[in-house]
Protein backbone atom coordinates (compact mmCIF):
# COMPACT_ATOMS: atom_id res chain seq x y z
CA UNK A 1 36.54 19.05 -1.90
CA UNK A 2 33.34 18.95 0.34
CA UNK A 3 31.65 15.46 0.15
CA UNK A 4 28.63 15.57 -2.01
CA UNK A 5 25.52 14.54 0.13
CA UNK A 6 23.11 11.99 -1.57
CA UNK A 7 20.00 13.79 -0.54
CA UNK A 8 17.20 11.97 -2.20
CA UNK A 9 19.30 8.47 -0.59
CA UNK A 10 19.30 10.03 2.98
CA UNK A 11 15.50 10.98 2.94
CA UNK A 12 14.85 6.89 1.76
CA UNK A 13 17.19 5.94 4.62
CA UNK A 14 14.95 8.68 7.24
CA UNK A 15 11.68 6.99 5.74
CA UNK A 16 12.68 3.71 6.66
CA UNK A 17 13.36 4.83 10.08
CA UNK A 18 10.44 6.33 10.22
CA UNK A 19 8.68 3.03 9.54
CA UNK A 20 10.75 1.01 11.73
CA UNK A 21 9.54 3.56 14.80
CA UNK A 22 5.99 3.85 13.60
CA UNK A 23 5.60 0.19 13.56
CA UNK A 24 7.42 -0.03 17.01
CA UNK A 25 5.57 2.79 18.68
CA UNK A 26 2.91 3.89 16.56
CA UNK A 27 2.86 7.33 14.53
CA UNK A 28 2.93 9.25 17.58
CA UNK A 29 5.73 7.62 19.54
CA UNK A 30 8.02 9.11 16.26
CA UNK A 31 10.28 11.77 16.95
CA UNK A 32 12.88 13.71 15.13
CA UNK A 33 15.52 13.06 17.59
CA UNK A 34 14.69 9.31 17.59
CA UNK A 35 14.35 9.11 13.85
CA UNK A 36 18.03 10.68 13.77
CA UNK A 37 19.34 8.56 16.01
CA UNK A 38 17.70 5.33 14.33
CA UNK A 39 19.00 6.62 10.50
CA UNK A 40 22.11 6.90 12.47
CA UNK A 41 22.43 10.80 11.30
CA UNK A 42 22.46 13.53 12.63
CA UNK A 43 19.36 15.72 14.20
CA UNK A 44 20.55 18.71 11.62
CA UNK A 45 20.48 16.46 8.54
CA UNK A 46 16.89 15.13 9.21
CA UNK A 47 16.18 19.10 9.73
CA UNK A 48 17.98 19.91 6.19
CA UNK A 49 15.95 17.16 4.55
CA UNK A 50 12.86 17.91 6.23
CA UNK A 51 11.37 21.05 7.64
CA UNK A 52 8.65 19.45 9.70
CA UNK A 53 7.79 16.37 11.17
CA UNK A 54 4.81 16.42 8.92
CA UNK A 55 6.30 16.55 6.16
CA UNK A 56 9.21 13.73 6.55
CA UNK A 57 5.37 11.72 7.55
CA UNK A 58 4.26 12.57 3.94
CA UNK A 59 7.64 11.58 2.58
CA UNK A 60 7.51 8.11 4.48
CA UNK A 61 3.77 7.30 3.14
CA UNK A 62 4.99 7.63 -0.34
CA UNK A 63 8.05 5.98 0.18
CA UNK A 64 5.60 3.04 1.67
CA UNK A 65 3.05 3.48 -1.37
CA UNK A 66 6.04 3.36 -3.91
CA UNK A 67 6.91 -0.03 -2.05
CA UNK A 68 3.74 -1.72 -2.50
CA UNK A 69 3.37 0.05 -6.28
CA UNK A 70 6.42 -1.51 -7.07
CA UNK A 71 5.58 -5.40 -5.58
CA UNK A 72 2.40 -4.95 -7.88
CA UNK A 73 3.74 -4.17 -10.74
CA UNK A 74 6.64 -6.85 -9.96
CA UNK A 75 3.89 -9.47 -9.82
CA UNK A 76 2.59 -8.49 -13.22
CA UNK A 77 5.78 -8.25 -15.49
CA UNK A 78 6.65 -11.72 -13.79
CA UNK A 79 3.44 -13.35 -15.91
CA UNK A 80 2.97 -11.24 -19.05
CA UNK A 81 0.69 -13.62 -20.33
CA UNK A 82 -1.73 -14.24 -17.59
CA UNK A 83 -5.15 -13.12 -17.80
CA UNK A 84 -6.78 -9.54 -16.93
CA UNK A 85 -8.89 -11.21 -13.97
CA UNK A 86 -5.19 -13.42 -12.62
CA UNK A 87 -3.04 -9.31 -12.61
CA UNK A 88 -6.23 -7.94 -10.99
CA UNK A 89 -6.58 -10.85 -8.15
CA UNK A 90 -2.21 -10.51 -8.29
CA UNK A 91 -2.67 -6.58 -7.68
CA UNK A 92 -5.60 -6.85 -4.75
CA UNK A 93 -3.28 -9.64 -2.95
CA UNK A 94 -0.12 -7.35 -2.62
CA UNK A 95 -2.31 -3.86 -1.56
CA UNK A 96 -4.06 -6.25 0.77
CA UNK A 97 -0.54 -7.00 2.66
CA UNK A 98 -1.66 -10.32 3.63
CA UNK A 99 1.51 -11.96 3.54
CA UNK A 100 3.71 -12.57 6.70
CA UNK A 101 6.85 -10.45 5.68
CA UNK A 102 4.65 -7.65 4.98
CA UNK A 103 3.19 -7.71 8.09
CA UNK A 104 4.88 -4.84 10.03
CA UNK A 105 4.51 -3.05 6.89
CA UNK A 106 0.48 -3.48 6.92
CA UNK A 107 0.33 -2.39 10.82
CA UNK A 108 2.51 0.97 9.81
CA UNK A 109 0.33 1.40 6.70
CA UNK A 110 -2.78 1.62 9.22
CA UNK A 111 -1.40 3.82 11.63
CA UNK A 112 -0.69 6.70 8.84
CA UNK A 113 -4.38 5.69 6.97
CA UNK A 114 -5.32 6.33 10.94
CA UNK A 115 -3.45 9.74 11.10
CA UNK A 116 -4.56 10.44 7.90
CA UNK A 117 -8.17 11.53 9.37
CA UNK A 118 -6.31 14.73 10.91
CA UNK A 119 -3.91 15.35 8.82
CA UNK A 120 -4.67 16.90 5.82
CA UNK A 121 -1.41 16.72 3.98
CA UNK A 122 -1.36 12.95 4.91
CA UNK A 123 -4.99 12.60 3.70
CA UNK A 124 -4.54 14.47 0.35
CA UNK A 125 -1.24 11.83 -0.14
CA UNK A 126 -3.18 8.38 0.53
CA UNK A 127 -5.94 10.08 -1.67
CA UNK A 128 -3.41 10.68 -4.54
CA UNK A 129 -2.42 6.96 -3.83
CA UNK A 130 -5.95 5.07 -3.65
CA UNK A 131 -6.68 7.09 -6.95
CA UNK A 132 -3.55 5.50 -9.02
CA UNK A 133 -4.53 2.05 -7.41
CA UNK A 134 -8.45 2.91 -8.28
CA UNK A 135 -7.21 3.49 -11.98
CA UNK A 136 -5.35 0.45 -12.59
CA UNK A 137 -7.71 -1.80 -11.08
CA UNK A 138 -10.90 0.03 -12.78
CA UNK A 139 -8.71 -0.57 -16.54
CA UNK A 140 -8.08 -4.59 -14.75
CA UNK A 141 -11.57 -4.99 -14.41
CA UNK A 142 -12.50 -3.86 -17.45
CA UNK A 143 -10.13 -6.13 -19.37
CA UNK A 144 -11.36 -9.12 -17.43
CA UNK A 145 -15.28 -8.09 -18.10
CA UNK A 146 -13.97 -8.46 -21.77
CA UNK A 147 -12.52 -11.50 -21.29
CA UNK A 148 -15.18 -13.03 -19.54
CA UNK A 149 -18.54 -15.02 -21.01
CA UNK A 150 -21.13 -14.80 -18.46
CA UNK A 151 -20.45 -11.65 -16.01
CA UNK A 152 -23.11 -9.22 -15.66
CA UNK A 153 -22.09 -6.18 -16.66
CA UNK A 154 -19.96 -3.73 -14.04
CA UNK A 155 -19.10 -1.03 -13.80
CA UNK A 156 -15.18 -0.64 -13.42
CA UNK A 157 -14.72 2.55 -11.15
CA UNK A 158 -17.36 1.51 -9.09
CA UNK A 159 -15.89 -1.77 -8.27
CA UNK A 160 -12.12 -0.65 -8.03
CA UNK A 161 -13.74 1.35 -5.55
CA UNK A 162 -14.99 -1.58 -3.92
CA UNK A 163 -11.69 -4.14 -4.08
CA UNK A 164 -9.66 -1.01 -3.02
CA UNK A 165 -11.91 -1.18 0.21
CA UNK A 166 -12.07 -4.31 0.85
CA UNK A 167 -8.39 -4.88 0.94
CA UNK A 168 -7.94 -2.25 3.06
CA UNK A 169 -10.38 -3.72 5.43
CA UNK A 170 -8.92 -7.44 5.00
CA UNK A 171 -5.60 -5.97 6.07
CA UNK A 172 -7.27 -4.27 9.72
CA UNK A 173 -9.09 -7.78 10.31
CA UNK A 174 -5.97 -9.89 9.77
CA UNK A 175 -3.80 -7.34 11.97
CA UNK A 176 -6.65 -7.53 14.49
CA UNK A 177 -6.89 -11.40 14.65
CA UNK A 178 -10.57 -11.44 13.28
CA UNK A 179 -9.07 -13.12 10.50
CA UNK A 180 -5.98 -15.51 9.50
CA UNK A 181 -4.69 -14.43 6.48
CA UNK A 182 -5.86 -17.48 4.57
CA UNK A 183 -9.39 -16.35 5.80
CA UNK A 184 -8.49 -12.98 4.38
CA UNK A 185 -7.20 -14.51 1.24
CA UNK A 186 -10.01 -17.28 0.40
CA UNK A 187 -12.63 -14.09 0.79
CA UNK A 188 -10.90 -11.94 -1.43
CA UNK A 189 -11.04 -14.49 -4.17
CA UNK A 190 -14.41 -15.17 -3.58
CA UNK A 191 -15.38 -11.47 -4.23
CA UNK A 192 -13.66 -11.97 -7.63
CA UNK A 193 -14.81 -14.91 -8.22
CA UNK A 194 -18.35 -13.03 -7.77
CA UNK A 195 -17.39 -10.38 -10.59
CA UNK A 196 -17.10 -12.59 -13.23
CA UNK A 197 -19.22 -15.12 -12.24
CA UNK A 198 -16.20 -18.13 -12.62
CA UNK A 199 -14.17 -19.73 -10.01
CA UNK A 200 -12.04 -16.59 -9.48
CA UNK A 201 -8.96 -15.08 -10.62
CA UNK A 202 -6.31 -15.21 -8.66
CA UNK A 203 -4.23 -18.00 -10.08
């Protein structure tokens, strides 16, 4: 009998490559033939999981966004009990990729947010993504306004909106050197601090 072809495993394995080039070479150093040959497949099974290069792109930003969705959500389960304001400084920390070991991960993250601006299939992607981020943290903010007894009121799209962009940015200054990632970490927990007017919330 034929061997039966995990496709959905191969296309995780061709993201990752993907990745590992883009964060080598940046987004336009990444070729089919190299991605092959760094999957350690062949050029004609990238081509049967992919029909474009644009497309195994797309494929490799969600497989990055479903990464980071998956950390977040990690962080939460692990403390059940902790407070609306502790999941929503939790959830900003890990889309922030402050940390060392997501480094690499952070700098490839940029360079598709970068390609994004001329690529629309890329753009409409990271837009699906901010919006399920912009949701959770709008419905996090919320529950912490509730929880808290002296914050002026907010409103919680508005300043999802807000966190969402100042992660993002925290991430280009630490990559950049502007910042050290304790830098980038003290100021995000001042801006949350800020919200509910108490000495933050990222415990």
């Amino acid at each position: 009998m034929p061997r039966q072809v995990d496709h959905e495993g191969r296309r995780r394995i061709i993201a990752e490559a993907v990745c590992r080039l883009a964060d080598e070479r940046g987004l336009e150093g990444v070729t089919l033939r190299d991605v092959a040959a760094r999957a350690e497949v062949s050029m004609g099974a990238v081509q049967r999981c992919f029909r474009t290069k644009e497309e195994m792109l797309v494929f490799a930003l969600g497989h990055i966004g479903e990464r980071i969705g998956e950390r977040v959500q990690a962080r939460l389960v692990r403390s059940p009990a902790q407070s609306a304001a502790s999941a929503l400084g939790h959830a900003a920390t890990e889309v922030a990729l402050l940390r060392e070991e997501h480094r690499a991960e952070a700098r490839v993250w940029l360079a598709f947010v970068a390609q994004a601006a001329v690529s629309k299939a890329l753009a409409e992607t990271l837009k699906a993504n901010y919006a399920a981020l912009q949701a959770a943290f709008a419905h996090l903010v919320s529950e912490a306004r509730e929880d808290a007894d002296h914050a002026a009121p907010l409103d919680p799209r508005r300043e999802a909106r807000t966190l969402l962009a100042l992660a993002d940015g925290l991430t280009m200054h630490v990559l950049i050197g502007h910042l050290t990632p304790q830098e980038a970490q003290e100021a995000l927990h001042a801006h949350l601090a800020g919200l509910w007017g108490g000495p933050g919330g990222m415990a």
